[in-house]
Protein backbone atom coordinates (compact mmCIF):
# COMPACT_ATOMS: atom_id res chain seq x y z
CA UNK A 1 -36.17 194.45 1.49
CA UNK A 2 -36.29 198.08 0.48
CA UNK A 3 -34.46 200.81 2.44
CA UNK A 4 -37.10 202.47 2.68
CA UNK A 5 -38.95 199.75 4.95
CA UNK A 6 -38.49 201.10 8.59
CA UNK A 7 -38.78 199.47 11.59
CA UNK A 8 -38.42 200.44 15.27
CA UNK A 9 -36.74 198.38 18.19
CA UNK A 10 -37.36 199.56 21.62
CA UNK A 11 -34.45 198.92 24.49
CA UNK A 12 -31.68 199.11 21.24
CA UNK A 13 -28.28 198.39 23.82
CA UNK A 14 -30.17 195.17 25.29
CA UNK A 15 -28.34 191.76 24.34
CA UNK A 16 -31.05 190.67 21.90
CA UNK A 17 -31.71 193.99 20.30
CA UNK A 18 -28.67 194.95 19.59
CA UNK A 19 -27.81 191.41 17.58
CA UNK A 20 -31.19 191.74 16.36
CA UNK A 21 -30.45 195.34 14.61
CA UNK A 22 -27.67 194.02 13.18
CA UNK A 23 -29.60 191.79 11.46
CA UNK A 24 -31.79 193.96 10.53
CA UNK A 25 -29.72 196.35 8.76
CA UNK A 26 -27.79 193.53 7.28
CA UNK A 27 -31.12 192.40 5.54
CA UNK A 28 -31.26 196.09 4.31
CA UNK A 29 -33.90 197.82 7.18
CA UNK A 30 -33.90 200.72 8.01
CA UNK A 31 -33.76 201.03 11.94
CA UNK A 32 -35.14 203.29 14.34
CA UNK A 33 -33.54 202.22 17.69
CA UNK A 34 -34.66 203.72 21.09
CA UNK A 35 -32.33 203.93 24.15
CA UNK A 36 -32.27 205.21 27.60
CA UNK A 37 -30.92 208.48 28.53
CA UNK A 38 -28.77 210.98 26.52
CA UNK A 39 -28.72 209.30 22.31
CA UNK A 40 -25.21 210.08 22.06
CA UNK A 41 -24.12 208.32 24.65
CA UNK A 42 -20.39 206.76 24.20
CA UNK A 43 -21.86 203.39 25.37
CA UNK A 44 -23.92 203.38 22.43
CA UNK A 45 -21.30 203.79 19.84
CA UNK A 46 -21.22 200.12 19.26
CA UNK A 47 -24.25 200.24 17.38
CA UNK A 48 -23.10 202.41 15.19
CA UNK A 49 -20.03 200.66 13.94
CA UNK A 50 -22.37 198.03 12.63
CA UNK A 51 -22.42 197.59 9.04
CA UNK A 52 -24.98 199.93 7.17
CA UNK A 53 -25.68 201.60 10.40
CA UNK A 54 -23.96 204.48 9.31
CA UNK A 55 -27.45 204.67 6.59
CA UNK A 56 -29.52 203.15 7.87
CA UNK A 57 -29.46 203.41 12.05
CA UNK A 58 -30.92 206.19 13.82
CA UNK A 59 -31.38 206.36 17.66
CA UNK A 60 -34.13 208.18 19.79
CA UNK A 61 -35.01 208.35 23.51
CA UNK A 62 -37.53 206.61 24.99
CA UNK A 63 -37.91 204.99 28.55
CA UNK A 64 -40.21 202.44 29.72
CA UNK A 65 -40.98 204.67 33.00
CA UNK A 66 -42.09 207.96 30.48
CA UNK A 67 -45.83 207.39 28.99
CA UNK A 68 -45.61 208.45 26.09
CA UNK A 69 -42.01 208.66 24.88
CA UNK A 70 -41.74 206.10 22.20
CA UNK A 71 -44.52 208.25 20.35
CA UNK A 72 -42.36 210.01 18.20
CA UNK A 73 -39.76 207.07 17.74
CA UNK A 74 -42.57 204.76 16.47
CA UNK A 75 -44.34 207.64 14.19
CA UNK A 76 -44.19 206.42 10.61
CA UNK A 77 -42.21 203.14 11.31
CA UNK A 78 -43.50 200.08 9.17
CA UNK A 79 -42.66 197.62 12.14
CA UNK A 80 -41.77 197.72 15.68
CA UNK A 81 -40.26 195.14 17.45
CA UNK A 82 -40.55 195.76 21.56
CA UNK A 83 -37.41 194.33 22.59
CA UNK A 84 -37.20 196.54 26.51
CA UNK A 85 -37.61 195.13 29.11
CA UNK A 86 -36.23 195.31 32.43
CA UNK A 87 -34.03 191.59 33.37
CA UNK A 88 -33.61 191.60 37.26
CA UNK A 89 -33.42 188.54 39.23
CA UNK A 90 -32.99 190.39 42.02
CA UNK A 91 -34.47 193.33 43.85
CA UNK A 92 -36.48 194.54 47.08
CA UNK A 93 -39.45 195.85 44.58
CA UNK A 94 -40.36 193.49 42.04
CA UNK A 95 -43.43 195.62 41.58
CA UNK A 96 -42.12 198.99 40.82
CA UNK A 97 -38.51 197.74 39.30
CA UNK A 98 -39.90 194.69 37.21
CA UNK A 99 -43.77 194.50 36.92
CA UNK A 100 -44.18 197.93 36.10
CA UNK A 101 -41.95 199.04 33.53
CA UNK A 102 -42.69 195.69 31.85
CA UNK A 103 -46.44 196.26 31.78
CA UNK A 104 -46.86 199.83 31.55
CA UNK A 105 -44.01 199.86 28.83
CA UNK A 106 -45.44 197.28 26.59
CA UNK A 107 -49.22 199.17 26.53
CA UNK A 108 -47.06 202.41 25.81
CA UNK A 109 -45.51 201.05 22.92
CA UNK A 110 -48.87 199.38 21.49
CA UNK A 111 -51.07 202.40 22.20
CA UNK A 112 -48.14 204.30 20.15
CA UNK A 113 -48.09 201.71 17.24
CA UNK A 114 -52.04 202.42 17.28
CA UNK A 115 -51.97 205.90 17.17
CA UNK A 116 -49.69 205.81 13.96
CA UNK A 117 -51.14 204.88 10.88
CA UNK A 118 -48.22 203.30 9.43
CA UNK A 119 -47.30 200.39 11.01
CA UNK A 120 -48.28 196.68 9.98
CA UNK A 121 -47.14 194.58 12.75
CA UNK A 122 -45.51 194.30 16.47
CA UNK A 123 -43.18 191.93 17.34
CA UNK A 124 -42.83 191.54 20.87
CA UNK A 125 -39.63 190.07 22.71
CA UNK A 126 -41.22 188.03 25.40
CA UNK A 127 -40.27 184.92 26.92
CA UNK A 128 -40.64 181.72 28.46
CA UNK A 129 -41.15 182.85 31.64
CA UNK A 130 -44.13 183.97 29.95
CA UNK A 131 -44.92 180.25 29.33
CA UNK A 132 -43.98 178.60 32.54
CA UNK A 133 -41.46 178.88 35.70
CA UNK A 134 -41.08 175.33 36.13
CA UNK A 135 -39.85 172.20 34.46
CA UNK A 136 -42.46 169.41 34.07
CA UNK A 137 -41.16 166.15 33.12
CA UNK A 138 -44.70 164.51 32.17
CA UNK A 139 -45.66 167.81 29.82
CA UNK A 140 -43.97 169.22 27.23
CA UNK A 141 -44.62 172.76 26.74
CA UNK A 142 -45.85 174.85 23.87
CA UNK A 143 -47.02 178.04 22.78
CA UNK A 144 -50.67 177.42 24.32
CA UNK A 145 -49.38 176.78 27.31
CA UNK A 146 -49.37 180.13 30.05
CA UNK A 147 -47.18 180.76 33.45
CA UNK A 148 -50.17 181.02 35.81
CA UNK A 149 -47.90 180.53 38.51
CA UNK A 150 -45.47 182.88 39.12
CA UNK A 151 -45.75 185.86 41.53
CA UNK A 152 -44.26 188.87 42.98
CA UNK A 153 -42.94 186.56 45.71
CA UNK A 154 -42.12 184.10 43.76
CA UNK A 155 -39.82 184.60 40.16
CA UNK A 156 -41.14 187.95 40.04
CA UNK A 157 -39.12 188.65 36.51
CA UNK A 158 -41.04 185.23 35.25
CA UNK A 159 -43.80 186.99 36.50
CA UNK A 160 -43.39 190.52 35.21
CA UNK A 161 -42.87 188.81 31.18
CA UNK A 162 -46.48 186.87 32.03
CA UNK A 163 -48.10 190.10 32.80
CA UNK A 164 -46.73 191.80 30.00
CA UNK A 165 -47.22 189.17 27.18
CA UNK A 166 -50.79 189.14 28.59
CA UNK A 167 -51.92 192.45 28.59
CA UNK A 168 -50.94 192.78 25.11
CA UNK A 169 -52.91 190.17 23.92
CA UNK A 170 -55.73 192.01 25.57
CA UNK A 171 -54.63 195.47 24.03
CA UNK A 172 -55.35 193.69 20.65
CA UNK A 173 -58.72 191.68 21.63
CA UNK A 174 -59.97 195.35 23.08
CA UNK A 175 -60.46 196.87 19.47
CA UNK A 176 -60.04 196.54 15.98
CA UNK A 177 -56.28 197.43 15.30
CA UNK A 178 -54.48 198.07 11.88
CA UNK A 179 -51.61 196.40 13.06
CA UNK A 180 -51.40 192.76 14.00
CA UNK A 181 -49.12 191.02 16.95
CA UNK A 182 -46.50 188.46 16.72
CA UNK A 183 -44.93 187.58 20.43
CA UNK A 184 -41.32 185.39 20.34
CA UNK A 185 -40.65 183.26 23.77
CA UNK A 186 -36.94 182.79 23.57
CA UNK A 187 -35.80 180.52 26.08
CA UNK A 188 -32.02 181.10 28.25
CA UNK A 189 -30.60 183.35 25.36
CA UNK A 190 -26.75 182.88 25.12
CA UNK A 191 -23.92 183.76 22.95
CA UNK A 192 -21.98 186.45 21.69
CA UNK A 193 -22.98 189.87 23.44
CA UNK A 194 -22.21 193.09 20.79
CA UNK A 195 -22.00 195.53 23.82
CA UNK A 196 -19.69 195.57 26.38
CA UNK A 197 -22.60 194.69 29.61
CA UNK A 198 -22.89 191.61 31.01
CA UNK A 199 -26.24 189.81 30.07
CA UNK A 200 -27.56 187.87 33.00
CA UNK A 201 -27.99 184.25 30.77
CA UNK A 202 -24.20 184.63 30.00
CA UNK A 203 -23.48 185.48 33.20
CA UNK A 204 -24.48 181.96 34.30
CA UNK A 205 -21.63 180.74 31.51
CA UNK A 206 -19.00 183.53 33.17
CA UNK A 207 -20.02 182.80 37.06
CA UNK A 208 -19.54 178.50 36.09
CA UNK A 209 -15.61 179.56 34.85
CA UNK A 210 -15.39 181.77 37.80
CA UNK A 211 -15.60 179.28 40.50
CA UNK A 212 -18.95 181.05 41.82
CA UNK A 213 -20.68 177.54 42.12
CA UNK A 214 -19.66 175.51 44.82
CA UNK A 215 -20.52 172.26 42.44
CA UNK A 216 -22.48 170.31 40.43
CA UNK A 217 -26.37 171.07 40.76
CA UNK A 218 -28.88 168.98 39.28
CA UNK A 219 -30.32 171.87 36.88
CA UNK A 220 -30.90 171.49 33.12
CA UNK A 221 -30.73 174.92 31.00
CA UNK A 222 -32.26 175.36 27.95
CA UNK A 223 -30.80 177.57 25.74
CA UNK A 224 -30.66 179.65 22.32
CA UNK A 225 -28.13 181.38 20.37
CA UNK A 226 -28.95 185.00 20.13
CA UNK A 227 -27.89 185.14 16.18
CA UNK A 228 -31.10 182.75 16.21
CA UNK A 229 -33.26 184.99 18.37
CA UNK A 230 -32.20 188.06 16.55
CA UNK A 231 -32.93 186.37 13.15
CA UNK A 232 -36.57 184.74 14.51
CA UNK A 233 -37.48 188.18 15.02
CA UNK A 234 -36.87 189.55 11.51
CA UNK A 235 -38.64 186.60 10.45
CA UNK A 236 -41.19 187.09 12.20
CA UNK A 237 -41.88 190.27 11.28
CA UNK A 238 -41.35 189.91 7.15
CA UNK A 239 -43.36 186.61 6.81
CA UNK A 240 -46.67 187.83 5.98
CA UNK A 241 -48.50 184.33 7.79
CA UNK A 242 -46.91 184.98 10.88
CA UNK A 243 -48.67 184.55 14.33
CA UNK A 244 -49.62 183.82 17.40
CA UNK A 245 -46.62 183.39 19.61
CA UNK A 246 -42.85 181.41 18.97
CA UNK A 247 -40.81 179.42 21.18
CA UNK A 248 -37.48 180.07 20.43
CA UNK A 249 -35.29 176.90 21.71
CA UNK A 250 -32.56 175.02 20.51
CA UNK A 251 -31.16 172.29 23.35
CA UNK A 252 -31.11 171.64 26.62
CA UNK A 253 -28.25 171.02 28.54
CA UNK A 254 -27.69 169.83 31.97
CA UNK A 255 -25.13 171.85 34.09
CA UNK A 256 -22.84 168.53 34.73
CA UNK A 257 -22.80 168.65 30.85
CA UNK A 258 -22.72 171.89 30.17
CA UNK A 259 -19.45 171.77 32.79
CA UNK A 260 -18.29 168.44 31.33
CA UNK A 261 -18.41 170.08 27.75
CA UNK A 262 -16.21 173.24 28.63
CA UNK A 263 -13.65 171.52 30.62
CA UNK A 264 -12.93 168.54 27.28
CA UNK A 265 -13.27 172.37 24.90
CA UNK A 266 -10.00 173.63 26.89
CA UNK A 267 -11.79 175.42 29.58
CA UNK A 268 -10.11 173.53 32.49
CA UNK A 269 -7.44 176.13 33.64
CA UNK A 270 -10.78 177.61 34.71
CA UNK A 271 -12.35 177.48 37.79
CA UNK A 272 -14.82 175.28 37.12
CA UNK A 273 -17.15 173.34 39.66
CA UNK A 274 -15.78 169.75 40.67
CA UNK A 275 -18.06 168.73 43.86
CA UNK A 276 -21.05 166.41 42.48
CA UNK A 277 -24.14 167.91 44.34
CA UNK A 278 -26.76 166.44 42.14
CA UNK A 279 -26.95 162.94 44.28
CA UNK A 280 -30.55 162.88 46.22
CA UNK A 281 -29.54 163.95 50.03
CA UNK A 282 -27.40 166.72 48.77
CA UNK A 283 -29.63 168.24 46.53
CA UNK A 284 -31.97 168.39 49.22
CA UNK A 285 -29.71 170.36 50.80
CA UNK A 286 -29.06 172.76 48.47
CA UNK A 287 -33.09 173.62 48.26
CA UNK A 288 -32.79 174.41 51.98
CA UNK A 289 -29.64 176.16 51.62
CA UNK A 290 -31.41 178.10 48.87
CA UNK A 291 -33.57 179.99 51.09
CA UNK A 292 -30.06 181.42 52.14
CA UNK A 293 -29.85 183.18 48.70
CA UNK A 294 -31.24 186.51 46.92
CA UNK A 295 -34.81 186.34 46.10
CA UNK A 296 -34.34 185.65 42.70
CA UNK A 297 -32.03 182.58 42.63
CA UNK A 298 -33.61 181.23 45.61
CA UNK A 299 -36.49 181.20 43.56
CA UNK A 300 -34.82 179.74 40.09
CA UNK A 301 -33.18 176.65 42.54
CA UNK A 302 -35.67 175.66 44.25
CA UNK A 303 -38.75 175.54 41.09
CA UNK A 304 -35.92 174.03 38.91
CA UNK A 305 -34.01 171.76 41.08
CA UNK A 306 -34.06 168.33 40.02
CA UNK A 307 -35.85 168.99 36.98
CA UNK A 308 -36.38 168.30 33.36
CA UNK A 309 -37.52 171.13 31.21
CA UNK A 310 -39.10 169.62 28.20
CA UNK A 311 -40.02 171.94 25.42
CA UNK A 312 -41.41 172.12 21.81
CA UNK A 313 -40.02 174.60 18.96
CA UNK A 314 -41.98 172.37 16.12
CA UNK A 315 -44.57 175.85 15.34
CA UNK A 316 -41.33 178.07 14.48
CA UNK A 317 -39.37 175.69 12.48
CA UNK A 318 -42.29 175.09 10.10
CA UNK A 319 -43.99 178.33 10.17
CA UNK A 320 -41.02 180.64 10.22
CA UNK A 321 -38.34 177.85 8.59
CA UNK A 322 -35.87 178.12 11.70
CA UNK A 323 -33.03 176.12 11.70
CA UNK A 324 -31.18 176.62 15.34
CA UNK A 325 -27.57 176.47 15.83
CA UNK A 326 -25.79 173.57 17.81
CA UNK A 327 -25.82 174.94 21.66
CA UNK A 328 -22.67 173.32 22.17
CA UNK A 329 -21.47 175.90 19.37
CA UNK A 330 -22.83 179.07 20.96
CA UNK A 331 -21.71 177.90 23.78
CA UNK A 332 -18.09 178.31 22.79
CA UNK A 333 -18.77 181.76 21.26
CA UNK A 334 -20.14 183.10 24.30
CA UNK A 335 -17.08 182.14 26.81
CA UNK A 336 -15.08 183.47 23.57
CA UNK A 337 -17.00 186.46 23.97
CA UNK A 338 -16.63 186.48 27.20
CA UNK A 339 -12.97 186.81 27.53
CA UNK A 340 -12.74 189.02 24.57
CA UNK A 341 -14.79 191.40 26.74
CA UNK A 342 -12.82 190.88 29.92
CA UNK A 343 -15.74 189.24 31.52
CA UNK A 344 -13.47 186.52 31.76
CA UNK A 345 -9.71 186.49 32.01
CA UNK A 346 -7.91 184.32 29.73
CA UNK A 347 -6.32 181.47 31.17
């Protein structure tokens, strides 16, 4: 890929952007990356120790909540992938601090791709929220299937990547557009984090070595590595055939093996959860006890509780030619991560 071949990612210090500019520049890209407040922020500098970022990375402002402000960032970009998006599982206004910037953001960003002449194709960062909230053990799910059932009162961050995916499928079916749409539906996204925040899928990893879980709930996770999501995008967005939407999975895992796994790796100095909670009567418990809990993983518990997620990634693997990484692998590379980071003391 030439140099000269630009491309824009929105939200450049999220966990998935930031892997997937480094990819990027390592296939030779050009990046354009937009963050949040002041560019030359210390918290950015991260980015631009990558390799060839030093060439080849520029950042820009732009903010979700600003109409307008990824204008200028997008202007004669070949590509933009929308990678911001706000990731809160909890808050008092799912509307204003979730729905909104995920909405409004994503039209910005499209109605700035269309008013510059130069670029050939969006790929958006959505999810599988977007798909469903809710494991269904008769179905598995695909990319025609849609989460119709989410709400603000219920998974409003499920609901907020719905909205967003939606809207711009409409943008495009409003008007002929010299750009086409690609959308990516990455599933729980762990793995090694290039900044120094705290994602909220590994947090799930750090909070399980932390002793933050009383015990053993009958949840199943699946997950991706996010070298895998960072390297579907740049797929996505050089294959000419490309389209429609991607589910981006690799394994599910249930939390007693998930648990199980970590402790036989040389992860049991840690604290992690003993109690077996996944019999019938006490996981009935736990769904009541979950209306205890923050909105947001009250919500998670009690749609996922008992459940079998069942998923397809067939249309990536032979459209794009994915090939996902072991989970059990990224698994170890996020706690490694993790502790490298001081998320997670070493034991």
């Amino acid at each position: 890929m030439s140099i000269q071949t630009t491309v824009c990612v929105t939200g450049a210090s999220g966990f998935i952007a930031g892997q997937t500019i480094r990819e990027l520049l390592a296939c030779g890209f050009s990046v354009r990356g937009t963050v949040r407040g002041e560019v030359d922020d210390s918290g950015y500098a991260y980015l631009g120790q990558l390799p060839g970022a030093a060439e080849r990375l520029a950042l820009v402002a732009g903010d979700l909540t600003q109409p307008g402000s990824f204008d200028s960032a997008i202007a004669g970009c070949d590509y933009v992938i929308h990678a911001a998006s706000p990731y809160l599982l909890e808050t008092k206004n799912p509307q204003q601090d979730l729905v909104d910037p995920a909405l409004n953001g994503t039209l910005d960003v499209l109605r700035a791709c269309a008013k510059s002449s130069s670029v050939k194709r969006v790929v958006l960062t959505s999810s599988l929220a977007a798909i469903t909230d809710e494991p269904d053990s008769e179905h598995v799910f695909t990319e025609s299937d849609w989460n119709s059932q989410s709400s603000l009162s219920r998974n409003a961050y499920f609901f907020s990547k719905a909205l967003a995916e939606q809207a711009a499928w409409n943008f495009m079916r409003e008007g002929e557009r010299s750009f086409d749409l690609v959308a990516l539906n990455p599933c729980m996204v762990i793995g090694e984090a290039l900044g120094p925040g705290l994602n909220s899928s590994n947090q799930v990893i750090c909070d399980l070595l932390s002793g933050t879980y009383p015990g053993i709930m009958a949840l199943n996770f699946c997950m991706v590595d996010v070298c895998d999501v960072a390297r579907a995008h740049v797929l996505a967005l050089d294959k000419d055939d490309a389209e429609g939407r991607y589910i981006c999975f690799s394994e599910a895992m249930t939390m007693g093996e998930i648990v199980d796994f970590l402790r036989a790796a040389g992860y049991s100095n840690y604290r992690l959860p003993r109690h077996d909670m996944r019999a019938g009567w006490i996981s009935s418990f736990v769904k009541l006890l979950s209306y205890t809990q923050p909105s947001g993983a009250g919500d998670f518990i009690r749609s996922h509780l008992g459940k079998t997620m069942r998923i397809s990634n067939a249309k990536i693997c032979a459209e794009l030619g994915m090939e996902f990484r072991p989970v059990r692998e990224t698994l170890l590379a996020a706690v490694e991560g993790l502790i490298r980071q001081g998320h997670l003391q070493k034991s």
